[in-house]
PDB file of N, CA and C in Angstrom:
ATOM      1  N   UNK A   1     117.567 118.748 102.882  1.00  0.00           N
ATOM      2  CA  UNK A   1     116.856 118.115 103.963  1.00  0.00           C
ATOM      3  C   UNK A   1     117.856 117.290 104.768  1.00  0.00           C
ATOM      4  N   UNK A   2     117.605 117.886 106.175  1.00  0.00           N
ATOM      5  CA  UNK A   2     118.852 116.838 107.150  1.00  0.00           C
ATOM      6  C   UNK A   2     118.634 115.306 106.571  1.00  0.00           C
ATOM      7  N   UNK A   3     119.298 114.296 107.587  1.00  0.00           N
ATOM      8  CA  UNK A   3     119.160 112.733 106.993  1.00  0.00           C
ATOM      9  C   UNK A   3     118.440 112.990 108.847  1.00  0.00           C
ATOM     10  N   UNK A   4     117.475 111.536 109.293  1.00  0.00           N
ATOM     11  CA  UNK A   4     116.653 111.922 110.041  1.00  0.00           C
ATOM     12  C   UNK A   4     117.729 110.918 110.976  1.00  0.00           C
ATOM     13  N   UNK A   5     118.605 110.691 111.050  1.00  0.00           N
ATOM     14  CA  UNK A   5     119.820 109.709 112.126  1.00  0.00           C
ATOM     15  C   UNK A   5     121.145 109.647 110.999  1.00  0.00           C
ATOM     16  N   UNK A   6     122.112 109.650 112.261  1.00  0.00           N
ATOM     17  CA  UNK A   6     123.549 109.102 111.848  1.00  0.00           C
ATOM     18  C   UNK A   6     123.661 107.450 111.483  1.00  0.00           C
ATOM     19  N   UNK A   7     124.191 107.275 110.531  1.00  0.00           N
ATOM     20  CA  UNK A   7     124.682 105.576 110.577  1.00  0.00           C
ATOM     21  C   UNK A   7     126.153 105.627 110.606  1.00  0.00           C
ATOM     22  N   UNK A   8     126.592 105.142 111.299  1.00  0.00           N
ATOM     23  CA  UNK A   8     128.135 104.810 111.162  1.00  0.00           C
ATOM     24  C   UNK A   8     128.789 103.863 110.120  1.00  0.00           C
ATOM     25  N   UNK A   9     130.426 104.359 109.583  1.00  0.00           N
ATOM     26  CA  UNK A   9     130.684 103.319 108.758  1.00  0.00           C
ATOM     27  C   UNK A   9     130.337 101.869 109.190  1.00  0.00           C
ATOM     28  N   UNK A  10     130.322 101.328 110.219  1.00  0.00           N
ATOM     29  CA  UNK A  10     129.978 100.159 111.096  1.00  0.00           C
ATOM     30  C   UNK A  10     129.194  99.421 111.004  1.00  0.00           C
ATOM     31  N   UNK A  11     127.576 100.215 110.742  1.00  0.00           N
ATOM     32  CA  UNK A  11     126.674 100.003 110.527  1.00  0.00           C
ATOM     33  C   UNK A  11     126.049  99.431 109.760  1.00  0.00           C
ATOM     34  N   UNK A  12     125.553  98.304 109.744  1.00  0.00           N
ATOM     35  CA  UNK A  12     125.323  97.161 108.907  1.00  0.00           C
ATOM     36  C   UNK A  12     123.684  97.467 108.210  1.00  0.00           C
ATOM     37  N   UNK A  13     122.711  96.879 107.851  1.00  0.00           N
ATOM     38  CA  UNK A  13     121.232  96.429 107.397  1.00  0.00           C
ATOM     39  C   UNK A  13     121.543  94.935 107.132  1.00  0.00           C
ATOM     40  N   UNK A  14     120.807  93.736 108.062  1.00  0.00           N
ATOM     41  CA  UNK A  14     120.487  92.411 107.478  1.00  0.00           C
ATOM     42  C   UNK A  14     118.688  92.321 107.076  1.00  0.00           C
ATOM     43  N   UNK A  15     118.500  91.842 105.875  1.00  0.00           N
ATOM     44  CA  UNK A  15     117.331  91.758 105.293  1.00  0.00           C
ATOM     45  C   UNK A  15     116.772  90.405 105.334  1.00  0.00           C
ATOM     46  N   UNK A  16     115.199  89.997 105.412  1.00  0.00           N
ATOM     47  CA  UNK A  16     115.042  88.616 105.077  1.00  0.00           C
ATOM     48  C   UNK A  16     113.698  89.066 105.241  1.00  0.00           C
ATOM     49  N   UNK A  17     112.939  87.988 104.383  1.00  0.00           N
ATOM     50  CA  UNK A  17     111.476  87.605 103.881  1.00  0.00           C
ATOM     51  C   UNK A  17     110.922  86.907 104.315  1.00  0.00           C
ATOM     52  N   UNK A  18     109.527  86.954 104.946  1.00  0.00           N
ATOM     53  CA  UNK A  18     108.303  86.198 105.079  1.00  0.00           C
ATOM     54  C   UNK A  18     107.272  85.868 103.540  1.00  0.00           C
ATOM     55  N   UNK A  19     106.858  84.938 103.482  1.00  0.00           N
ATOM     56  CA  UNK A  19     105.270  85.378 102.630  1.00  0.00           C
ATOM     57  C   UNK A  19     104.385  85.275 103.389  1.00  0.00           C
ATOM     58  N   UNK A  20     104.590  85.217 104.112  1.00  0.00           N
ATOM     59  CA  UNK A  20     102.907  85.071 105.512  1.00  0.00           C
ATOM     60  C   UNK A  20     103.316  85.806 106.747  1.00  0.00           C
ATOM     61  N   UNK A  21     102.569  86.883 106.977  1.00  0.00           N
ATOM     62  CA  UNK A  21     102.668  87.046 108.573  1.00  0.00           C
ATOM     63  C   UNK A  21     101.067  86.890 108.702  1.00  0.00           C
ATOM     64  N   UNK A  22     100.227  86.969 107.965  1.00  0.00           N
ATOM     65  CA  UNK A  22      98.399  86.601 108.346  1.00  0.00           C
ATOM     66  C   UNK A  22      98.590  85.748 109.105  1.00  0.00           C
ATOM     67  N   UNK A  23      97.243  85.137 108.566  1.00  0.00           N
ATOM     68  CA  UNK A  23      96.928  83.649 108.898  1.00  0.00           C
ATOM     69  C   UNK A  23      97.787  82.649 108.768  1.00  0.00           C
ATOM     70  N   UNK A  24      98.288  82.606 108.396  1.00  0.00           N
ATOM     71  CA  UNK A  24      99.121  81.663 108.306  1.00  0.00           C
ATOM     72  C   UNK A  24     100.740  81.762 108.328  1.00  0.00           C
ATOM     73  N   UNK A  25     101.075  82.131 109.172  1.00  0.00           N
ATOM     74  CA  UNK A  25     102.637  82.773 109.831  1.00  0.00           C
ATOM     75  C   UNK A  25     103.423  81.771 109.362  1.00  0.00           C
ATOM     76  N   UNK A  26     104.449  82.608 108.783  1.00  0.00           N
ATOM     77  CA  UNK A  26     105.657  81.770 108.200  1.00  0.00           C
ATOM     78  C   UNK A  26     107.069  82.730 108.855  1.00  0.00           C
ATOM     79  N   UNK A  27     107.697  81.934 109.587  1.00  0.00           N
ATOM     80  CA  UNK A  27     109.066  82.476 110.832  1.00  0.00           C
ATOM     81  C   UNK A  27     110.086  82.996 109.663  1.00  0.00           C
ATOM     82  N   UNK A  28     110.643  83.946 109.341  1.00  0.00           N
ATOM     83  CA  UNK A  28     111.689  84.178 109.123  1.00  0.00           C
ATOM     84  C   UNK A  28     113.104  83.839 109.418  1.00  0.00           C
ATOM     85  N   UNK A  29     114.366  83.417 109.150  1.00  0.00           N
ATOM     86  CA  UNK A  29     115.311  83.014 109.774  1.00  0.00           C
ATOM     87  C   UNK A  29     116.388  84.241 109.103  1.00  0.00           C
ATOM     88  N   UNK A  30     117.336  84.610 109.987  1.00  0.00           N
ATOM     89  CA  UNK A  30     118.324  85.336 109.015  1.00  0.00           C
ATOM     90  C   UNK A  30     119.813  85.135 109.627  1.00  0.00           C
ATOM     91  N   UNK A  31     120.929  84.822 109.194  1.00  0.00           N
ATOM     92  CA  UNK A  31     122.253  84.376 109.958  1.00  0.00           C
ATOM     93  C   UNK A  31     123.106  85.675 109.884  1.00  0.00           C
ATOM     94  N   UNK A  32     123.492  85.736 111.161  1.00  0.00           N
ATOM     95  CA  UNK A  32     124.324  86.929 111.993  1.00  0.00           C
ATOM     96  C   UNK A  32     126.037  86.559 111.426  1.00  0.00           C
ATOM     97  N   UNK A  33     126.589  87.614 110.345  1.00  0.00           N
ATOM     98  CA  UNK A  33     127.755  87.535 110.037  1.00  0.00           C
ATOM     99  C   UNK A  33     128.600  87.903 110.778  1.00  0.00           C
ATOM    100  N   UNK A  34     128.411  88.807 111.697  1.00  0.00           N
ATOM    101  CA  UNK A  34     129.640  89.037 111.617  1.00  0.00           C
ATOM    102  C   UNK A  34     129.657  89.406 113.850  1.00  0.00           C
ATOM    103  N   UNK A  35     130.130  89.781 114.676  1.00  0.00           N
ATOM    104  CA  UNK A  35     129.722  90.151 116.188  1.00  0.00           C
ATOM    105  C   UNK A  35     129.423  91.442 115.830  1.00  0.00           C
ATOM    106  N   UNK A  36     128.100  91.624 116.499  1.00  0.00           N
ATOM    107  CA  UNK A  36     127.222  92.744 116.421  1.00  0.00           C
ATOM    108  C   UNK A  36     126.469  92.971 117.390  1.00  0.00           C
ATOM    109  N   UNK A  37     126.120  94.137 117.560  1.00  0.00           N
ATOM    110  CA  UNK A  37     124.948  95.186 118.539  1.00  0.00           C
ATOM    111  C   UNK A  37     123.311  95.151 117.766  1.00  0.00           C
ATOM    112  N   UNK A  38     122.517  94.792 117.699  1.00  0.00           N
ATOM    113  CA  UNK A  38     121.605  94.948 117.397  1.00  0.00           C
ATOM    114  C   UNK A  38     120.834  96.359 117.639  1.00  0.00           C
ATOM    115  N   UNK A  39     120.308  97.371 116.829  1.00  0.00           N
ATOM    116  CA  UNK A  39     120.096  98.818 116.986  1.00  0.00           C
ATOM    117  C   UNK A  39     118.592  98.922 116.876  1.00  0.00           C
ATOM    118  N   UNK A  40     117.920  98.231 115.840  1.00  0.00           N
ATOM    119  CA  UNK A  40     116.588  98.169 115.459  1.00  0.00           C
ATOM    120  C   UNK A  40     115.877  96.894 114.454  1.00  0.00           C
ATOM    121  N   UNK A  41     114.953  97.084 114.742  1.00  0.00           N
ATOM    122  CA  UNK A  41     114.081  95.465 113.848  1.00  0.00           C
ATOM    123  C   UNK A  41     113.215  96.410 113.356  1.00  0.00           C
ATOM    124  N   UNK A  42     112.985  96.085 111.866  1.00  0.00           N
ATOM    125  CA  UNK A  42     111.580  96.609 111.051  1.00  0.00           C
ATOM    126  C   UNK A  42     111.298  95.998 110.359  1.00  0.00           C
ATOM    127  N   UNK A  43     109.911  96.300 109.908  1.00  0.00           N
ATOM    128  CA  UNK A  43     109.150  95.169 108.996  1.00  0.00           C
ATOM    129  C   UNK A  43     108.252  96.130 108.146  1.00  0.00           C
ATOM    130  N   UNK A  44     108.260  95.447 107.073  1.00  0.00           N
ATOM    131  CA  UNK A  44     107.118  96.741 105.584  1.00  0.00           C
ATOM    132  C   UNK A  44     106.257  95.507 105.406  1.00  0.00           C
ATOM    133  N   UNK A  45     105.258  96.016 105.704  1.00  0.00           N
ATOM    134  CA  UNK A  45     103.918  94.828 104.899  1.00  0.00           C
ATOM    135  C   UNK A  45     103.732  95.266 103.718  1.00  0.00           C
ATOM    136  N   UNK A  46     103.252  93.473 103.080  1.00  0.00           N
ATOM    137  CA  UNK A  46     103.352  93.569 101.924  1.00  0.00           C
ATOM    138  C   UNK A  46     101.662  93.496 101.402  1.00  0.00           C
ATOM    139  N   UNK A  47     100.868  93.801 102.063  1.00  0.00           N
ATOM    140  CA  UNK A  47      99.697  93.804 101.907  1.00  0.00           C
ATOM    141  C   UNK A  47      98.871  94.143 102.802  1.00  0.00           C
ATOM    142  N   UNK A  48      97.457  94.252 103.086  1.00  0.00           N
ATOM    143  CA  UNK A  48      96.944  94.723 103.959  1.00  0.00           C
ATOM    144  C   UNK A  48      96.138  93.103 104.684  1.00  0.00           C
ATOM    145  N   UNK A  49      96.803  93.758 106.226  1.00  0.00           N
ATOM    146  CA  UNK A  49      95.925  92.439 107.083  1.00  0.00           C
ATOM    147  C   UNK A  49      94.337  92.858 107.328  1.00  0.00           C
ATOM    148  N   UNK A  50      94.190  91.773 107.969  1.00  0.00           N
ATOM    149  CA  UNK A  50      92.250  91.674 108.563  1.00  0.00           C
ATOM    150  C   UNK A  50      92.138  91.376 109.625  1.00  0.00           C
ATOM    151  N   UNK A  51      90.806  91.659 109.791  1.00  0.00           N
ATOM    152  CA  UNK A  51      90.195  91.135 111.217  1.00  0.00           C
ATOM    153  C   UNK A  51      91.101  91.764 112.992  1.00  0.00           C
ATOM    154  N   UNK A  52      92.032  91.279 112.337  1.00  0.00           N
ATOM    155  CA  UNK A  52      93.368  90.538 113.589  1.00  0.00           C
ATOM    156  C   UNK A  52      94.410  92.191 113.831  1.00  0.00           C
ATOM    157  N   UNK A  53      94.841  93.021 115.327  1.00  0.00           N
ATOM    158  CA  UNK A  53      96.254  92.953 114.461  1.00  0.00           C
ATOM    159  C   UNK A  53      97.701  91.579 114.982  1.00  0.00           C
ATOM    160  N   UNK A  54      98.395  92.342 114.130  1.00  0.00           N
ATOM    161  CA  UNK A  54      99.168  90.880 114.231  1.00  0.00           C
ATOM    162  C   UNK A  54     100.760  91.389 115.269  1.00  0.00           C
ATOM    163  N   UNK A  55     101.230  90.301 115.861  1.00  0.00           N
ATOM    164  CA  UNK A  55     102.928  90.961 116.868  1.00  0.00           C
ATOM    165  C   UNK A  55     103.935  90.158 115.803  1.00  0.00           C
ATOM    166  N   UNK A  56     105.220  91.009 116.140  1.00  0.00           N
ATOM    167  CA  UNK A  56     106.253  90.623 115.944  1.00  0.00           C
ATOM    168  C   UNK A  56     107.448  90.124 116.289  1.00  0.00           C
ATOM    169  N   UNK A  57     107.775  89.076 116.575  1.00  0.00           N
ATOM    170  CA  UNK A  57     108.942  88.388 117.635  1.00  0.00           C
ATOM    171  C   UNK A  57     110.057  88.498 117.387  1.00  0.00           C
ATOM    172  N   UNK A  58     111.255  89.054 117.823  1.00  0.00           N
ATOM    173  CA  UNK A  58     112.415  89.229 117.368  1.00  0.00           C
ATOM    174  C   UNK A  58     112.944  88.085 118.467  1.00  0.00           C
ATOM    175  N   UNK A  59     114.178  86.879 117.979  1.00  0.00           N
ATOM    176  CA  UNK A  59     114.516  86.277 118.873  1.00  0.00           C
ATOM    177  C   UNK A  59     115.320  86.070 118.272  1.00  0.00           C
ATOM    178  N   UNK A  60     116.806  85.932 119.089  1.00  0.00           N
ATOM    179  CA  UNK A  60     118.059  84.926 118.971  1.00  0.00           C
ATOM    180  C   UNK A  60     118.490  84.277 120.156  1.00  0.00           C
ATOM    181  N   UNK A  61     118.700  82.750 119.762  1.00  0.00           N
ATOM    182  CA  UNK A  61     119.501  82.125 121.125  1.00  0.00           C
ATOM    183  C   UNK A  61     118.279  81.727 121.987  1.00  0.00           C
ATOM    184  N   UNK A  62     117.290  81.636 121.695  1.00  0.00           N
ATOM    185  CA  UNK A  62     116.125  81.405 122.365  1.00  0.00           C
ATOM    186  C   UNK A  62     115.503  82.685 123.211  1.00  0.00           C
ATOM    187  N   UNK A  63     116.034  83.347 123.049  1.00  0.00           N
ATOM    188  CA  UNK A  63     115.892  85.163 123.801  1.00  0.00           C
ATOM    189  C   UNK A  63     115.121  85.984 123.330  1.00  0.00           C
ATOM    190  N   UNK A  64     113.799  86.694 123.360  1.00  0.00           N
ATOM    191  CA  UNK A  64     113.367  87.497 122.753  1.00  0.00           C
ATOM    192  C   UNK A  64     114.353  89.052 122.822  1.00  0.00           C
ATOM    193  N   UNK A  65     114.218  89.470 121.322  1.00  0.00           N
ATOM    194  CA  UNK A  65     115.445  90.667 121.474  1.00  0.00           C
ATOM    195  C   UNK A  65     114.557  92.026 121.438  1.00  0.00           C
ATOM    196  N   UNK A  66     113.011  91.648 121.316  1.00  0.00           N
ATOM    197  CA  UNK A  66     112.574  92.700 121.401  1.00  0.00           C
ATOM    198  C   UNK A  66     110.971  92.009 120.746  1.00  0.00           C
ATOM    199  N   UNK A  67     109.687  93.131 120.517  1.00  0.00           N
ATOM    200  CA  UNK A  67     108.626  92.696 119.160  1.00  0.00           C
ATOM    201  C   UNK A  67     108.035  94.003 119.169  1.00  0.00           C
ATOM    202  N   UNK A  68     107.071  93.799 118.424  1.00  0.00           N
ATOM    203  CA  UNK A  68     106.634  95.266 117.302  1.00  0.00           C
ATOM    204  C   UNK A  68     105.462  94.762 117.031  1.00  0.00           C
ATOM    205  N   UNK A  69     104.345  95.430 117.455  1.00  0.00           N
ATOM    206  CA  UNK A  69     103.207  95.193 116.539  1.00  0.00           C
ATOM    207  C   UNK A  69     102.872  95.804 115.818  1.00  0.00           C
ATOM    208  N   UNK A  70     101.625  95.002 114.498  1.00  0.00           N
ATOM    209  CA  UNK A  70     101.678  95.610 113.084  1.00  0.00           C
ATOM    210  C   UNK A  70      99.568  95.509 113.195  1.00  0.00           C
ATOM    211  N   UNK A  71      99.212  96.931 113.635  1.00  0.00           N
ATOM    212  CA  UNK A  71      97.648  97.076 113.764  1.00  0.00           C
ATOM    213  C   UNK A  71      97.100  96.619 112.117  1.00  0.00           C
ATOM    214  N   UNK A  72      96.302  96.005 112.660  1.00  0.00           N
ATOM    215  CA  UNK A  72      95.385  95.744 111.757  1.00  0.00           C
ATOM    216  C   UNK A  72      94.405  97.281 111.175  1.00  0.00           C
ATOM    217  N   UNK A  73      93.869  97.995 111.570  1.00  0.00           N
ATOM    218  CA  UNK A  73      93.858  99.528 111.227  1.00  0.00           C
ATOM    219  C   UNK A  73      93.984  99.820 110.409  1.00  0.00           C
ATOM    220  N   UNK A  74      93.539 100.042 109.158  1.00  0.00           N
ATOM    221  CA  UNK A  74      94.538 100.871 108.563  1.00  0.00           C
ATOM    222  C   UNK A  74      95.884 100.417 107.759  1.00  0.00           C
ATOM    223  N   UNK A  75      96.052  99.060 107.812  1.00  0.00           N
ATOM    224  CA  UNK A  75      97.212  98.286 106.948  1.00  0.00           C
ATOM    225  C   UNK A  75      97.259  98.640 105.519  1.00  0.00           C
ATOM    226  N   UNK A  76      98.093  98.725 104.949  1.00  0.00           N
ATOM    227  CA  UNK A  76      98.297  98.696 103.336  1.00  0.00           C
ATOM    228  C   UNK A  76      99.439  98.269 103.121  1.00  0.00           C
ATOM    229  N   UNK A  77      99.853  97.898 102.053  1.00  0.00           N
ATOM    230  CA  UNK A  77     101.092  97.457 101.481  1.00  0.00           C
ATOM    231  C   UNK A  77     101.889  98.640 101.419  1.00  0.00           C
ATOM    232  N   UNK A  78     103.271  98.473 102.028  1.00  0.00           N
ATOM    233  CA  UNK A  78     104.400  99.417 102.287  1.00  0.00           C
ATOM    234  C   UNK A  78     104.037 100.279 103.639  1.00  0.00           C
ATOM    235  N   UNK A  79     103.697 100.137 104.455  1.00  0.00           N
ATOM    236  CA  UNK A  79     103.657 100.744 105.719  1.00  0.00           C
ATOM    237  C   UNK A  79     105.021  99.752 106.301  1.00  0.00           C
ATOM    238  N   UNK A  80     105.650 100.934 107.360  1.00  0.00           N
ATOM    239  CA  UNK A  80     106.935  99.654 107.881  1.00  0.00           C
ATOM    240  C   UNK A  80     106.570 100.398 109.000  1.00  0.00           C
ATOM    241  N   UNK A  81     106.807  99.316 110.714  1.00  0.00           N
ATOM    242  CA  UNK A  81     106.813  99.065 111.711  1.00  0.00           C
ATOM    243  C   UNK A  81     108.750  98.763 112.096  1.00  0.00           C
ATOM    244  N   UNK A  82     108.573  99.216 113.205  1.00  0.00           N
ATOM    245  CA  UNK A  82     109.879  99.316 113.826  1.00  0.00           C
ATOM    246  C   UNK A  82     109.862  98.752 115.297  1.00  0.00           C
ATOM    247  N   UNK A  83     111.175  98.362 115.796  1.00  0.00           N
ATOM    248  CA  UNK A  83     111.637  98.315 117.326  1.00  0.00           C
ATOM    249  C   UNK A  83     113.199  98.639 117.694  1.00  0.00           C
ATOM    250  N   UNK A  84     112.918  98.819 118.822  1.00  0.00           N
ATOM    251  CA  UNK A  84     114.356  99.245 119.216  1.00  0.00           C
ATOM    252  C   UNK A  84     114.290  98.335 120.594  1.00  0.00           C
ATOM    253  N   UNK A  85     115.448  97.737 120.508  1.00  0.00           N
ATOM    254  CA  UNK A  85     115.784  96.634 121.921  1.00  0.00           C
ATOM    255  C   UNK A  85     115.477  97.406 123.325  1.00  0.00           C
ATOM    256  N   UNK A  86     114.946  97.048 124.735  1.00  0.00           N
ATOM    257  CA  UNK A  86     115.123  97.939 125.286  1.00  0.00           C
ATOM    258  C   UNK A  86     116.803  97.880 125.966  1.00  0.00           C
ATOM    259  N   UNK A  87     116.994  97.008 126.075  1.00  0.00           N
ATOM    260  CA  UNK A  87     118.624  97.183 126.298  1.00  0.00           C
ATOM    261  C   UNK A  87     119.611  96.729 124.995  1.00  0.00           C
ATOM    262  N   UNK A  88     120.914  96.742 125.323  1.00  0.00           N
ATOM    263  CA  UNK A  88     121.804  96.521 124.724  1.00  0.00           C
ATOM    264  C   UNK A  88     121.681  95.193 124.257  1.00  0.00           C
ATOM    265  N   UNK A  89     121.989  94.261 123.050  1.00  0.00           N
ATOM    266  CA  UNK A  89     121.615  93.221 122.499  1.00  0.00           C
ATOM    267  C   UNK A  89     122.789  92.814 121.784  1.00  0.00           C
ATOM    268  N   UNK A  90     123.806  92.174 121.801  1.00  0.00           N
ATOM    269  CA  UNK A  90     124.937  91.610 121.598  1.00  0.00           C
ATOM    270  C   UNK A  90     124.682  90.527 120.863  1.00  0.00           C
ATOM    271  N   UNK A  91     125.042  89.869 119.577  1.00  0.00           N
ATOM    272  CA  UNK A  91     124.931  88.811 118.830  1.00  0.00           C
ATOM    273  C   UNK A  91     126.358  88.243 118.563  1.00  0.00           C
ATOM    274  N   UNK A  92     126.723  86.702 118.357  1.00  0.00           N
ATOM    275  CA  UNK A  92     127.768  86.686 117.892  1.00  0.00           C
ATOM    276  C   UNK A  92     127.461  86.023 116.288  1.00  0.00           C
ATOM    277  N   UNK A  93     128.888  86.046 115.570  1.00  0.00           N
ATOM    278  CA  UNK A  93     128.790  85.490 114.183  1.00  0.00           C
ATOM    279  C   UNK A  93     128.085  83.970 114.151  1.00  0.00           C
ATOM    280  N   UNK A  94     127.411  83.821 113.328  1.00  0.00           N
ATOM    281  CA  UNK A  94     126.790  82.328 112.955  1.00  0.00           C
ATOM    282  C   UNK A  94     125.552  82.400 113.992  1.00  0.00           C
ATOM    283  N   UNK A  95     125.245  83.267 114.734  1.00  0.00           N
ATOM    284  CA  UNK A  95     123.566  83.257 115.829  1.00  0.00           C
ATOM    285  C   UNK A  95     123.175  82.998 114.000  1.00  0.00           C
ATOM    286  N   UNK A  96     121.564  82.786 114.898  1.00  0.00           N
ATOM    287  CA  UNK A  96     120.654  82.660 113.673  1.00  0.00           C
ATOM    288  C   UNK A  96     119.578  83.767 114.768  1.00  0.00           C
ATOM    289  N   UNK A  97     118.942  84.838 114.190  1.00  0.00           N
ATOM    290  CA  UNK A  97     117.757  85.732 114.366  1.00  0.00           C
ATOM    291  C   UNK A  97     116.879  84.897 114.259  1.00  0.00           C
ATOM    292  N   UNK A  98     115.536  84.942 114.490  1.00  0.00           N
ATOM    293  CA  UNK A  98     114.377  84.442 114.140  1.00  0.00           C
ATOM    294  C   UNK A  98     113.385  85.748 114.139  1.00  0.00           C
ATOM    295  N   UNK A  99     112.000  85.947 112.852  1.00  0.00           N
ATOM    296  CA  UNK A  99     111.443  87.066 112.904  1.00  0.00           C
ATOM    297  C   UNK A  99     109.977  86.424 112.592  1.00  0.00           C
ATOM    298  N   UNK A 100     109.155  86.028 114.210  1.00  0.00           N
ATOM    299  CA  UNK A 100     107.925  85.453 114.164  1.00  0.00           C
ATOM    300  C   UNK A 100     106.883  86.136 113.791  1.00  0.00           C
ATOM    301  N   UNK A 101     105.919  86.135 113.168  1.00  0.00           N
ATOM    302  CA  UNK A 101     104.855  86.764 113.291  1.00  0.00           C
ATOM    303  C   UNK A 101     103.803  85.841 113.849  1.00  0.00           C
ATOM    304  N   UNK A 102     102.609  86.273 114.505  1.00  0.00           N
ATOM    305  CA  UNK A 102     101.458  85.794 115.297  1.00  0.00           C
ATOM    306  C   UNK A 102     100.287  86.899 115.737  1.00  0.00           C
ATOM    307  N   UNK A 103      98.878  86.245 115.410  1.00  0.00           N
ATOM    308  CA  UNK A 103      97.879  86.771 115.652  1.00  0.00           C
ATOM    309  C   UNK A 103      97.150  87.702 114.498  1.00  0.00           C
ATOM    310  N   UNK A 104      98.154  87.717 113.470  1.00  0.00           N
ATOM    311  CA  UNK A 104      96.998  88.369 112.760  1.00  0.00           C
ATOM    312  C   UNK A 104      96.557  87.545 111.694  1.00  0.00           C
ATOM    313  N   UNK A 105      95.939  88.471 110.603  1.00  0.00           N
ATOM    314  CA  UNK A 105      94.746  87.709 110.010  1.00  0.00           C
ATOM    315  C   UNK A 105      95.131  88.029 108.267  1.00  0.00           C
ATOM    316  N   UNK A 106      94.828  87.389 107.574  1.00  0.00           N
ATOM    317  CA  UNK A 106      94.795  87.659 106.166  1.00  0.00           C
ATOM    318  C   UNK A 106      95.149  86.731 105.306  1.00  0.00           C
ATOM    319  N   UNK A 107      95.042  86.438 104.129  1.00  0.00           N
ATOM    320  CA  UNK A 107      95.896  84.754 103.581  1.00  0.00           C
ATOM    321  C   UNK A 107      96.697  85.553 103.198  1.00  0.00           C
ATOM    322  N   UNK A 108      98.099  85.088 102.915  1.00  0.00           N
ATOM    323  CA  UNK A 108      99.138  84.947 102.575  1.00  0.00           C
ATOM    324  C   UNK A 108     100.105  86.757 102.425  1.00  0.00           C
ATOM    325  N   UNK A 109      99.902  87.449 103.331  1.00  0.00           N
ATOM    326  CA  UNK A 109     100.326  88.798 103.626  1.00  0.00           C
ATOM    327  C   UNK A 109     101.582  88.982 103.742  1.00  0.00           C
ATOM    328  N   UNK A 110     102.725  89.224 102.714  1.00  0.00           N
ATOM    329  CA  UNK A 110     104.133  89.182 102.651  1.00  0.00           C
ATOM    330  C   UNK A 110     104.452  90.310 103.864  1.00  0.00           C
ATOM    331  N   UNK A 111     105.785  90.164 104.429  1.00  0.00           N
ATOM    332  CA  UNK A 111     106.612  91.044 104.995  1.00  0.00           C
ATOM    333  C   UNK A 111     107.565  90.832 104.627  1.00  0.00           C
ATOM    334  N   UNK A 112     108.734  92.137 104.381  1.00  0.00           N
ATOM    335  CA  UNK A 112     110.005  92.513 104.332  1.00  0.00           C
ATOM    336  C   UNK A 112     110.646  92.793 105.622  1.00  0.00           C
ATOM    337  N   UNK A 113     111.380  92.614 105.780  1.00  0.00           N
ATOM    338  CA  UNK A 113     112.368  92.925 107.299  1.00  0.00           C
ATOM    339  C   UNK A 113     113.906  93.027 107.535  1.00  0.00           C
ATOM    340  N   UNK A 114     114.168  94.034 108.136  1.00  0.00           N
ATOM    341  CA  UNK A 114     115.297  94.757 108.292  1.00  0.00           C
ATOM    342  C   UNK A 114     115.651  95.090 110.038  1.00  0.00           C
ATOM    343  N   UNK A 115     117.066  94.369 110.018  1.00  0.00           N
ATOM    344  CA  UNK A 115     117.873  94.469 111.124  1.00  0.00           C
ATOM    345  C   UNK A 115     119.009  95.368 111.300  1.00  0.00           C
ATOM    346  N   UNK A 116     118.868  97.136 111.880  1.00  0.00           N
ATOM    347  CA  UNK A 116     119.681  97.929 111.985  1.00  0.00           C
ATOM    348  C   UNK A 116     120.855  97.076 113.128  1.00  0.00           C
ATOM    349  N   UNK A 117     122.304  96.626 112.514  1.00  0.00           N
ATOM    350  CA  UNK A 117     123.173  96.137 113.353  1.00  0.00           C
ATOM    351  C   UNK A 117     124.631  97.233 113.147  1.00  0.00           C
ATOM    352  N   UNK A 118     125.311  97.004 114.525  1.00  0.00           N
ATOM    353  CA  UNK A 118     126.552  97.530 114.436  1.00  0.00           C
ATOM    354  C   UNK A 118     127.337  96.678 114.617  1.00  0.00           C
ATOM    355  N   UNK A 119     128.837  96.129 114.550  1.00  0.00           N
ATOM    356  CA  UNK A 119     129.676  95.371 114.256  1.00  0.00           C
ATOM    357  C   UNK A 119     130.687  96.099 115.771  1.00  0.00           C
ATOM    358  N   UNK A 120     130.662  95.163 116.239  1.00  0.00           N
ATOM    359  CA  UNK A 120     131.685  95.193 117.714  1.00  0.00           C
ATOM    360  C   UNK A 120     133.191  95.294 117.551  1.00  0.00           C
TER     361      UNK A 120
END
């Protein structure tokens, strides 16, 4: 079976954790090692939301770098949501990411999250 994209040796994954994107949104923070391109933002819920669906804020530097929403629909634990910047997104070493969630619904609904980066 092909692989479904190229990654380059270059090509980084930064990871970081929420326990809340429900009701009660808890911001993610994750620190940028190294000067990088930002390629994609994803997120795996860790449970199923309600009511609500909920968005996803990708920001560094006070900049939104992109967001992703996660439908309420149909949620279960391990579904992952994605974005891709619409332009080019340049970070330097020591930025801090931020990965908001808002609007949806559920107590205490973990997310996982993953930042496809390339190294300049």
């Amino acid at each position: 079976m092909p692989l479904p994209g190229n990654h380059t040796l270059n090509t980084e994954h930064l990871t970081v954790y929420t326990p809340s994107c429900g009701a009660s949104p808890v911001a993610a923070y994750i620190r940028v090692p190294f000067r990088c391109r930002v390629l994609k933002a994803t997120g795996i819920l860790g449970g199923a939301i309600t009511t609500a669906d909920g968005t996803i804020t990708v920001a560094a530097n006070g900049n939104t770098l992109t967001t992703f929403t996660v439908p309420q629909a149909g949620s279960a634990a391990g579904q992952l949501f994605s974005a891709v910047p619409a332009s080019p997104t340049y970070l330097n070493e020591d930025d801090v990411i931020v990965l908001t969630p808002s609007g949806a619904s559920g107590a205490a609904v973990p997310m996982h999250f993953s930042l496809s980066v390339r190294t300049a």
